[in-house]
C-alpha atoms as a PDB file:
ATOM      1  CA  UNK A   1      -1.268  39.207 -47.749  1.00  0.00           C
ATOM      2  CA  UNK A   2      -0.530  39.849 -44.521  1.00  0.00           C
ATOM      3  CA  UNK A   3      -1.031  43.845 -42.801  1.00  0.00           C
ATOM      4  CA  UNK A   4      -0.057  45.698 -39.376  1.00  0.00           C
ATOM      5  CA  UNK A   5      -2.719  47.989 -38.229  1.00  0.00           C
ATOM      6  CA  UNK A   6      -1.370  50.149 -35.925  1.00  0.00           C
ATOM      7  CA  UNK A   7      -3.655  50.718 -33.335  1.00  0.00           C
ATOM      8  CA  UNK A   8      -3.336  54.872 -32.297  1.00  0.00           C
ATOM      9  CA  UNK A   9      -5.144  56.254 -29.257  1.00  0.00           C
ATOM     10  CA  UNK A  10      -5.794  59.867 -28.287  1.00  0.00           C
ATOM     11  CA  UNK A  11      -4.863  61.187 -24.705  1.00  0.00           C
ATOM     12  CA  UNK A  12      -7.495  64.095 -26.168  1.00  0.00           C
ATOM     13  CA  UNK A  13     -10.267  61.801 -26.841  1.00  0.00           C
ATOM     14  CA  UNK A  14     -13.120  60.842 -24.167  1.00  0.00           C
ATOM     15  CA  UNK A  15     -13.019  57.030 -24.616  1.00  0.00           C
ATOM     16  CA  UNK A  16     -15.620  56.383 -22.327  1.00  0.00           C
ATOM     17  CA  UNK A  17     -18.239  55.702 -24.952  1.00  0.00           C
ATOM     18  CA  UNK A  18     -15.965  54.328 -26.995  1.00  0.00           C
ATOM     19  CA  UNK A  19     -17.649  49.892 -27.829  1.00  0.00           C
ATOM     20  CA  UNK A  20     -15.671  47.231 -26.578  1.00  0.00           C
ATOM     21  CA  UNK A  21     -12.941  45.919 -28.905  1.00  0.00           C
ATOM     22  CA  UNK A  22     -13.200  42.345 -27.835  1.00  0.00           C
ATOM     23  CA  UNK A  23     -16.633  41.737 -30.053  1.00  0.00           C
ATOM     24  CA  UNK A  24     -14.425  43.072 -33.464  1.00  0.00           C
ATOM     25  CA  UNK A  25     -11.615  40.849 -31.986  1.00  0.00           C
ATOM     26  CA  UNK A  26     -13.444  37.500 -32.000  1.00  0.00           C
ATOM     27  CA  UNK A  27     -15.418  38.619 -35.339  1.00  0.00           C
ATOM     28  CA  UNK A  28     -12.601  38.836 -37.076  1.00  0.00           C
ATOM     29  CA  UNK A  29     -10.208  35.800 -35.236  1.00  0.00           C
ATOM     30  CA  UNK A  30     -13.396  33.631 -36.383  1.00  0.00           C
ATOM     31  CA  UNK A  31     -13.277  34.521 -40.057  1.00  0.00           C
ATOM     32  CA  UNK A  32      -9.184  33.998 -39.921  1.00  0.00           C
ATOM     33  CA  UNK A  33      -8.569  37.257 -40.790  1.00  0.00           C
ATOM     34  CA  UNK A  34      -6.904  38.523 -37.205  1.00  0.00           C
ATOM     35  CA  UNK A  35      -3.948  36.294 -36.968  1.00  0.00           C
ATOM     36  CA  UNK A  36      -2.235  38.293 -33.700  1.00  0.00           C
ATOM     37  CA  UNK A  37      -2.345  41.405 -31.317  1.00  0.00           C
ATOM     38  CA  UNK A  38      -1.864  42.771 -28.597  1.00  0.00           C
ATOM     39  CA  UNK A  39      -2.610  46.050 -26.607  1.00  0.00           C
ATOM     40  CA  UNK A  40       0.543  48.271 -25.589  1.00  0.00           C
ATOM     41  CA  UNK A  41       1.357  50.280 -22.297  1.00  0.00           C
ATOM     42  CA  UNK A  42       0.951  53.899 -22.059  1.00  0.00           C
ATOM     43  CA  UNK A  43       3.635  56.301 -23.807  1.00  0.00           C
ATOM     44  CA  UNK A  44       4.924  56.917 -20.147  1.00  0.00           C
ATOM     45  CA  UNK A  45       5.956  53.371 -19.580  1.00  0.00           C
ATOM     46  CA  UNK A  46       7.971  53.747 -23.280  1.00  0.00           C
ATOM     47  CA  UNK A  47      11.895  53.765 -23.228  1.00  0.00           C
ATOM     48  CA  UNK A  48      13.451  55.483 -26.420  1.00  0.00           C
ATOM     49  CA  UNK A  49      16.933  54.574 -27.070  1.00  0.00           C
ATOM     50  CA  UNK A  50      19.336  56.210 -29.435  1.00  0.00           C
ATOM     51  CA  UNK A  51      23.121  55.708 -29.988  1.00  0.00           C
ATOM     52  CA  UNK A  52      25.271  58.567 -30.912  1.00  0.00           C
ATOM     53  CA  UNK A  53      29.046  58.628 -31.845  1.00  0.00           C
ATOM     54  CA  UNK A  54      28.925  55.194 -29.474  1.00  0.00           C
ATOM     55  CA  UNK A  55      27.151  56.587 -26.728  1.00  0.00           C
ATOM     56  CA  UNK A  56      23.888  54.744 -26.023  1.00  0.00           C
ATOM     57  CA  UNK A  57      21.562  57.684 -24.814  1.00  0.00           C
ATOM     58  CA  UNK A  58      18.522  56.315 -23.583  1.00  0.00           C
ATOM     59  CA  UNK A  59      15.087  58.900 -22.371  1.00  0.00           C
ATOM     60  CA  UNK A  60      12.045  57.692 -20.361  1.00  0.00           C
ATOM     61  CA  UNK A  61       8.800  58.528 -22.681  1.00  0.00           C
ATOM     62  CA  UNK A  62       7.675  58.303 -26.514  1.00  0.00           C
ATOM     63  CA  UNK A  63       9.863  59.403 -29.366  1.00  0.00           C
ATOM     64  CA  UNK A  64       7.788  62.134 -30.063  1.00  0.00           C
ATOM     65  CA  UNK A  65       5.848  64.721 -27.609  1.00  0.00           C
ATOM     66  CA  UNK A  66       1.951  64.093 -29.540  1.00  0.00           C
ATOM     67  CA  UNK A  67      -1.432  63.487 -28.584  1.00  0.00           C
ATOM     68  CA  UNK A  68      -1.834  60.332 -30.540  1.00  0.00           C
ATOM     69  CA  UNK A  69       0.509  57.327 -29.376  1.00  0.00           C
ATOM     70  CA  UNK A  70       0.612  53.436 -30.339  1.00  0.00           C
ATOM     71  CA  UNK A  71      -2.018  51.913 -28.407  1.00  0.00           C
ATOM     72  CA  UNK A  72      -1.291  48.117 -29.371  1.00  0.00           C
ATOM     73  CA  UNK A  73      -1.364  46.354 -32.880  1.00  0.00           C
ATOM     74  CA  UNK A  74      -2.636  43.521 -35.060  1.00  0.00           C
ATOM     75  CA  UNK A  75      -1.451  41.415 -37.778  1.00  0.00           C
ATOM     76  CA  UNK A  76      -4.236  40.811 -39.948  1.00  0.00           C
ATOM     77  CA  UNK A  77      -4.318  38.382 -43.358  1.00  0.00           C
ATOM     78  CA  UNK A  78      -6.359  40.026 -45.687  1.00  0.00           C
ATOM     79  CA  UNK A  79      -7.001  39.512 -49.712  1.00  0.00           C
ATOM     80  CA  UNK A  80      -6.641  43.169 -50.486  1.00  0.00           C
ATOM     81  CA  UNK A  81      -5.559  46.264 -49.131  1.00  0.00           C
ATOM     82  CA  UNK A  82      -9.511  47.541 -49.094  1.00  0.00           C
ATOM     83  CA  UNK A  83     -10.048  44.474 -47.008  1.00  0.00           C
ATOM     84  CA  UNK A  84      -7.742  45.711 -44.466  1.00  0.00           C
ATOM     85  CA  UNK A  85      -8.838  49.148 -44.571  1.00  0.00           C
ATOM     86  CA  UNK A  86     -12.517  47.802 -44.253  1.00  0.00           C
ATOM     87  CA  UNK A  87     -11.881  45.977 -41.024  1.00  0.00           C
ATOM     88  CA  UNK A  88      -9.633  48.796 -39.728  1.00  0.00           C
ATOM     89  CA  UNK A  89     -12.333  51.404 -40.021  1.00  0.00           C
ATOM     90  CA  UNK A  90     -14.804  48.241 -37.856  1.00  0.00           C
ATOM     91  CA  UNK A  91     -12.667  49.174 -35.036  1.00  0.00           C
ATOM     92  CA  UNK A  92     -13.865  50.611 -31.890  1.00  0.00           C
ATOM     93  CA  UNK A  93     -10.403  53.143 -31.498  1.00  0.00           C
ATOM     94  CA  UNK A  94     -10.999  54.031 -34.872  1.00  0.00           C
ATOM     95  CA  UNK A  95     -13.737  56.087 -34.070  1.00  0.00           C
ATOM     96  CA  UNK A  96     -11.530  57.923 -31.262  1.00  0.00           C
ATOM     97  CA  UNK A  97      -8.101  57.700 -32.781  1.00  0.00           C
ATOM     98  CA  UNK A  98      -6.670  56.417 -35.638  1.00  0.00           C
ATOM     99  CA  UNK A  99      -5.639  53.296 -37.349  1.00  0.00           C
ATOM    100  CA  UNK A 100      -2.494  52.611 -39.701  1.00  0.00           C
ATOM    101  CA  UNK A 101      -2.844  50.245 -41.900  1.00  0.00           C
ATOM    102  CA  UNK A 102       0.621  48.972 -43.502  1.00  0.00           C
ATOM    103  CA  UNK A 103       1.262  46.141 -46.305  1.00  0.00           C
ATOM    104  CA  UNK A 104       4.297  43.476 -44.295  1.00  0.00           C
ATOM    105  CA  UNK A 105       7.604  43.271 -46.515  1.00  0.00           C
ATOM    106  CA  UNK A 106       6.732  40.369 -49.435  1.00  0.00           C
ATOM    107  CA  UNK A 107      10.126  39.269 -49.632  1.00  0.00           C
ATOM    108  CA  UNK A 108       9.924  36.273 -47.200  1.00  0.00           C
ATOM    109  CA  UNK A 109       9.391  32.757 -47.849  1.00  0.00           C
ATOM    110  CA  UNK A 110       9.165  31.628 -44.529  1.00  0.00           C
ATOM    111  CA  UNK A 111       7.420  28.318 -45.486  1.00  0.00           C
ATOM    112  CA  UNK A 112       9.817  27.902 -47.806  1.00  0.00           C
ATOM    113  CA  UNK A 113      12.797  28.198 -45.356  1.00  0.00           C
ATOM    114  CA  UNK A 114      11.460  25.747 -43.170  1.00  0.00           C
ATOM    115  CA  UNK A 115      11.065  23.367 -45.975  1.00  0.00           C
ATOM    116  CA  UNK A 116      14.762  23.753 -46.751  1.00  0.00           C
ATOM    117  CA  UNK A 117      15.584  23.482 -43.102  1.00  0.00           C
ATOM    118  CA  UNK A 118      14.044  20.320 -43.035  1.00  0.00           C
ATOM    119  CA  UNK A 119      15.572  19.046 -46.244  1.00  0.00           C
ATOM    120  CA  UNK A 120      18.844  19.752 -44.850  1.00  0.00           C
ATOM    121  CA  UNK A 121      18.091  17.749 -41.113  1.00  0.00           C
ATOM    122  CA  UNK A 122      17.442  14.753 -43.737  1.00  0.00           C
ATOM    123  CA  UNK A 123      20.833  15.274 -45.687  1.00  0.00           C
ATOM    124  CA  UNK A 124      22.979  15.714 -42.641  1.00  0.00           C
ATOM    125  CA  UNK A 125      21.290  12.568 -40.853  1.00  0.00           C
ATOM    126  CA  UNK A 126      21.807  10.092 -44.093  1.00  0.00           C
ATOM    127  CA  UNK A 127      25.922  11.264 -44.152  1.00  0.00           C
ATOM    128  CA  UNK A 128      25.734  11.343 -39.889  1.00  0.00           C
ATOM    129  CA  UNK A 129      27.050  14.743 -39.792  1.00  0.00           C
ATOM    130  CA  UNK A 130      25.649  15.251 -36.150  1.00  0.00           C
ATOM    131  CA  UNK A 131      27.182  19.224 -36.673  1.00  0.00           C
ATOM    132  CA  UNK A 132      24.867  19.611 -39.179  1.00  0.00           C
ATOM    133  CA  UNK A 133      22.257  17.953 -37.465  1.00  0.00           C
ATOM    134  CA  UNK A 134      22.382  19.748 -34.354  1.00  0.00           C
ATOM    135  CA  UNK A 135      22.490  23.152 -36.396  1.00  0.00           C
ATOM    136  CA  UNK A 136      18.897  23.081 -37.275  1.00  0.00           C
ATOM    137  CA  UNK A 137      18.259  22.767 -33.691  1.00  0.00           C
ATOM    138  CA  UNK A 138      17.638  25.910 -31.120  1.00  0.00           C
ATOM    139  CA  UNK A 139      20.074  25.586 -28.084  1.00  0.00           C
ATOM    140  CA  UNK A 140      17.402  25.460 -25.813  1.00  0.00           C
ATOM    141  CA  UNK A 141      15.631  22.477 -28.292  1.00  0.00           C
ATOM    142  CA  UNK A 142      13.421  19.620 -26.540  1.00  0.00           C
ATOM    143  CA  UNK A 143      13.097  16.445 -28.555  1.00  0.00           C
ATOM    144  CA  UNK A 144      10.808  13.436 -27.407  1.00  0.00           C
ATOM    145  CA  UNK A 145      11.533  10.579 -29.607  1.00  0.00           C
ATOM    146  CA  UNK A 146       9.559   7.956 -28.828  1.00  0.00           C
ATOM    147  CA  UNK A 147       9.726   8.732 -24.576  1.00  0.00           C
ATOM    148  CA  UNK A 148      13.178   9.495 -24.582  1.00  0.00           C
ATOM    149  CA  UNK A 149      13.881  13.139 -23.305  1.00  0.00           C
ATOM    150  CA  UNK A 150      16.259  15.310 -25.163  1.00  0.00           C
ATOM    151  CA  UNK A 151      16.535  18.487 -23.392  1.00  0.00           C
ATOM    152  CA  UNK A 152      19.178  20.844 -25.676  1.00  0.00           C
ATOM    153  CA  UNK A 153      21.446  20.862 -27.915  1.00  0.00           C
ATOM    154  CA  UNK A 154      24.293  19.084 -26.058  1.00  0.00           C
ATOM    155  CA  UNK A 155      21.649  16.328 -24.948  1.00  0.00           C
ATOM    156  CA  UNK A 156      20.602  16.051 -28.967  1.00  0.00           C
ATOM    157  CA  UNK A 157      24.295  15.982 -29.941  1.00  0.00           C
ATOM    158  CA  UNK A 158      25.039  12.547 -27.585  1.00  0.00           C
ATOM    159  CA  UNK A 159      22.031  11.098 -28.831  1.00  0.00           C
ATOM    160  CA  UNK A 160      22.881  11.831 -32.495  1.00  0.00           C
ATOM    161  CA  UNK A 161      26.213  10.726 -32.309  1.00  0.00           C
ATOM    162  CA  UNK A 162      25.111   7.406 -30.846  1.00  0.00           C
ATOM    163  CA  UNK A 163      23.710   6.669 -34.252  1.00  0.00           C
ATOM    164  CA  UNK A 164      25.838   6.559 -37.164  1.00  0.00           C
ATOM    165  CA  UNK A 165      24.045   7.294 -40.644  1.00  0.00           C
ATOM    166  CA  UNK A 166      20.347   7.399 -41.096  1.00  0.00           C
ATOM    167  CA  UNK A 167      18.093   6.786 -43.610  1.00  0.00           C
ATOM    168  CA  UNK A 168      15.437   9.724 -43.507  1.00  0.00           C
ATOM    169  CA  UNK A 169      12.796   9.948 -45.766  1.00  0.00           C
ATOM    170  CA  UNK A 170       9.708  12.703 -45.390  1.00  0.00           C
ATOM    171  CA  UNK A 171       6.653  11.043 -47.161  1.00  0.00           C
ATOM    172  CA  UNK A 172       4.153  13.921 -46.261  1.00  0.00           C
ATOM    173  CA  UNK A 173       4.995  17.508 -44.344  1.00  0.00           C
ATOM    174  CA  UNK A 174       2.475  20.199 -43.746  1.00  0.00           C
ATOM    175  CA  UNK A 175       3.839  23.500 -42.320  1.00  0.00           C
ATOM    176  CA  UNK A 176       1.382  26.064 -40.827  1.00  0.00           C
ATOM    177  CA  UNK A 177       3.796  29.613 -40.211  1.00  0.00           C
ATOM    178  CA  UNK A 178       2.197  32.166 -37.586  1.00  0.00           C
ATOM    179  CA  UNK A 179       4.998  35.396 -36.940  1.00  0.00           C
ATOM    180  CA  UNK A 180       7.664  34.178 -35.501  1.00  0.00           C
ATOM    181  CA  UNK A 181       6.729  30.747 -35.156  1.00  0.00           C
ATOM    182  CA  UNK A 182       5.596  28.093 -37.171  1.00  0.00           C
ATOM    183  CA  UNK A 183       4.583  24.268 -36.782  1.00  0.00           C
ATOM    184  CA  UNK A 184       5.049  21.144 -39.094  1.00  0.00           C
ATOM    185  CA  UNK A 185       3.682  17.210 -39.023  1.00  0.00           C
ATOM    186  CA  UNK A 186       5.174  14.913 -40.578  1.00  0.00           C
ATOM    187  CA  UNK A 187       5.168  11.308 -41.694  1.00  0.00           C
ATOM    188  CA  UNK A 188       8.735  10.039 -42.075  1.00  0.00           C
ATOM    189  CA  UNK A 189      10.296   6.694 -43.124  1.00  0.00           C
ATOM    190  CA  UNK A 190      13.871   6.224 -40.582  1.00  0.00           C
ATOM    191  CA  UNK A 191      15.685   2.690 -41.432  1.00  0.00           C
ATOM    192  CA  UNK A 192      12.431   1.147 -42.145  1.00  0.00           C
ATOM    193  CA  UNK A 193      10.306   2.539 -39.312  1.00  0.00           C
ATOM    194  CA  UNK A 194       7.223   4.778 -40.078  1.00  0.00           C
ATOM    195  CA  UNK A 195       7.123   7.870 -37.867  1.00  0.00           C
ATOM    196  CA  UNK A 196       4.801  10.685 -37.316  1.00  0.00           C
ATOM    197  CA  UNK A 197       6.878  13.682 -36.516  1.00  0.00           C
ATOM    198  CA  UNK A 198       5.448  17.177 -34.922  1.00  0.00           C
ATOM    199  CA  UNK A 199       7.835  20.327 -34.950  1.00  0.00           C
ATOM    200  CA  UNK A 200       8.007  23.318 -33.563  1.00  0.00           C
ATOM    201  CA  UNK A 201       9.515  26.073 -35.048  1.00  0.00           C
ATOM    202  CA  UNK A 202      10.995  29.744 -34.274  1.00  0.00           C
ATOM    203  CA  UNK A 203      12.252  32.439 -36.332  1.00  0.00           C
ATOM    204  CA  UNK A 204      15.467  33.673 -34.765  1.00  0.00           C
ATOM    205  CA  UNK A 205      16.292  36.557 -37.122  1.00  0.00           C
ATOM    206  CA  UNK A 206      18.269  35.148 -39.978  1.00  0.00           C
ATOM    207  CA  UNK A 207      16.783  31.878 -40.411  1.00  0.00           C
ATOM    208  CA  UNK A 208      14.601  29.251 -38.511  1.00  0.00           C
ATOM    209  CA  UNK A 209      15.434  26.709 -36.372  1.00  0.00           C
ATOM    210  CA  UNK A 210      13.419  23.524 -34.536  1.00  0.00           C
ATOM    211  CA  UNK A 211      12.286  24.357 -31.003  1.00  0.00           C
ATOM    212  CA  UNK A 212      10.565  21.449 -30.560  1.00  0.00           C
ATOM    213  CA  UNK A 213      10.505  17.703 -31.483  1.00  0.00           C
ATOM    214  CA  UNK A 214       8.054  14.501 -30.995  1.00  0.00           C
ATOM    215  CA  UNK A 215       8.493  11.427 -32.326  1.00  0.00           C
ATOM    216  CA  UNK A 216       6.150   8.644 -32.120  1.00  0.00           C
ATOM    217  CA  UNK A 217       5.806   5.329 -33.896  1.00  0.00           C
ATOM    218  CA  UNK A 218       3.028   5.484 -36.640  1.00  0.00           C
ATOM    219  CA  UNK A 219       0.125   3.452 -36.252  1.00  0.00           C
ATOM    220  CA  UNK A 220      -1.216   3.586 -39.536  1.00  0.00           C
END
C-alpha cells in the first residue's frame, strides 16, 4: 500500500546537527520502499489561492501563520501502516520536526486502466476507427514504429488513416505504474508480424493516455 509522509520542518528548531537525509534516502530507494520525493521551498516562496463569490484572491505566504511548514514529501510502498511509521520515525527531520504519515486513496486501479486502455487501441485498430485510435494518444504523443517518426496526434492520425483495419493481437504485456506515470512492453502480433512494443504512459486526471510509442520488429 502506498503512503505520503509529509515531511514538516521547524523554523524553531536548530537543524544544524540535524544527519543528512540522503543516507535514509538511498536505504530505503534500495529496499523499494521510497518510490518518490522531493524537498519543497520555504513557506515564503508559497502562493495560497482562494476563490470567493468568483473572485480569485490570491496571498504571498503559507495558509497558515505556524512554526512547522511542509518541508518536501515522499511516497513510500509499504506492507503496513507500522512499516510506514517505522521508516518515518528513521528520518533525520523527524528528530527536529515532524512527519505525517497518510494511507493514499485505495480506490484506483491504475494498472487496470491502462490495461483497458490498451484493450481498446486493439479494438479501434481491428474496425480502423483512427478516432478511436488517436484517443488513447496524448496530443503531444511521439511514436517510433519501426524508424518512422510520429511526432503528435495529427502526425499519428495521417499515419493511421493510411492503414485501413488491423489485426492487433497482445501476446504478453507487463505494466510497471509509478505516480503519474507508468510504462508497458509488449509483444504484439500486427497482420502477421511479431512486434515488441514499449509505452509510455501519463495520468492526465481522468484517465491515462500513451505518451510514448516504439515499435520494433521482434527478433525472437
Amino acid at each position: 500500500m502506498k503512503y505520503m509522509l509529509l515531511v514538516c520542518g521547524d523554523d524553531t528548531n536548530d537543524a544544524s546537527g540535524m544527519a543528512p537525509v540522503e543516507p535514509w534516502v538511498e536505504e530505503l530507494g534500495d529496499r523499494g520502499v521510497r518510490q518518490h520525493g522531493h524537498r519543497l521551498a520555504l513557506p515564503a516562496d508559497a502562493v495560497t489561492v482562494r476563490v470567493r463569490g468568483g473572485e480569485v484572491l490570491r496571498t504571498d505566504g503559507p495558509f497558515a501563520e505556524t512554526k512547522e511548514y511542509v518541508a518536501g514529501f515522499d511516497i513510500l510502498e509499504c506492507d503496513s501502516l507500522e512499516e510506514a511509521i517505522e521508516a518515518a520515525a528513521k528520518h533525520p527531520v523527524a528528530t527536529i520536526g515532524a512527519m505525517e504519515v497518510r494511507p493514499f486513496w485505495e480506490d484506483e486501479d491504475a494498472e487496470g486502466e491502462i490495461r483497458r486502455l490498451d484493450t481498446e487501441l486493439t479494438d479501434a485498430a481491428r474496425a480502423a476507427d483512427v478516432e478511436r485510435v488517436v484517443a488513447c494518444y496524448a496530443r503531444d504523443a511521439e511514436v517510433v514504429d519501426n524508424g518512422r517518426h510520429h511526432r503528435g496526434v495529427e502526425a499519428l492520425r495521417k499515419a493511421w488513416e493510411a492503414l485501413g483495419p488491423v489485426t492487433r493481437e497482445v501476446l504478453e504485456f507487463r505494466v510497471h505504474v509509478d505516480e503519474s506515470i507508468a510504462f508497458g512492453h509488449a509483444l504484439v502480433r500486427t497482420d502477421g508480424n511479431l512486434l515488441r512494443v514499449t509505452t509510455g504512459y501519463r495520468n492526465v486526471g481522468p484517465r491515462w493516455l500513451i505518451v510514448h510509442e516504439h515499435v520494433t520488429e521482434a527478433t525472437s
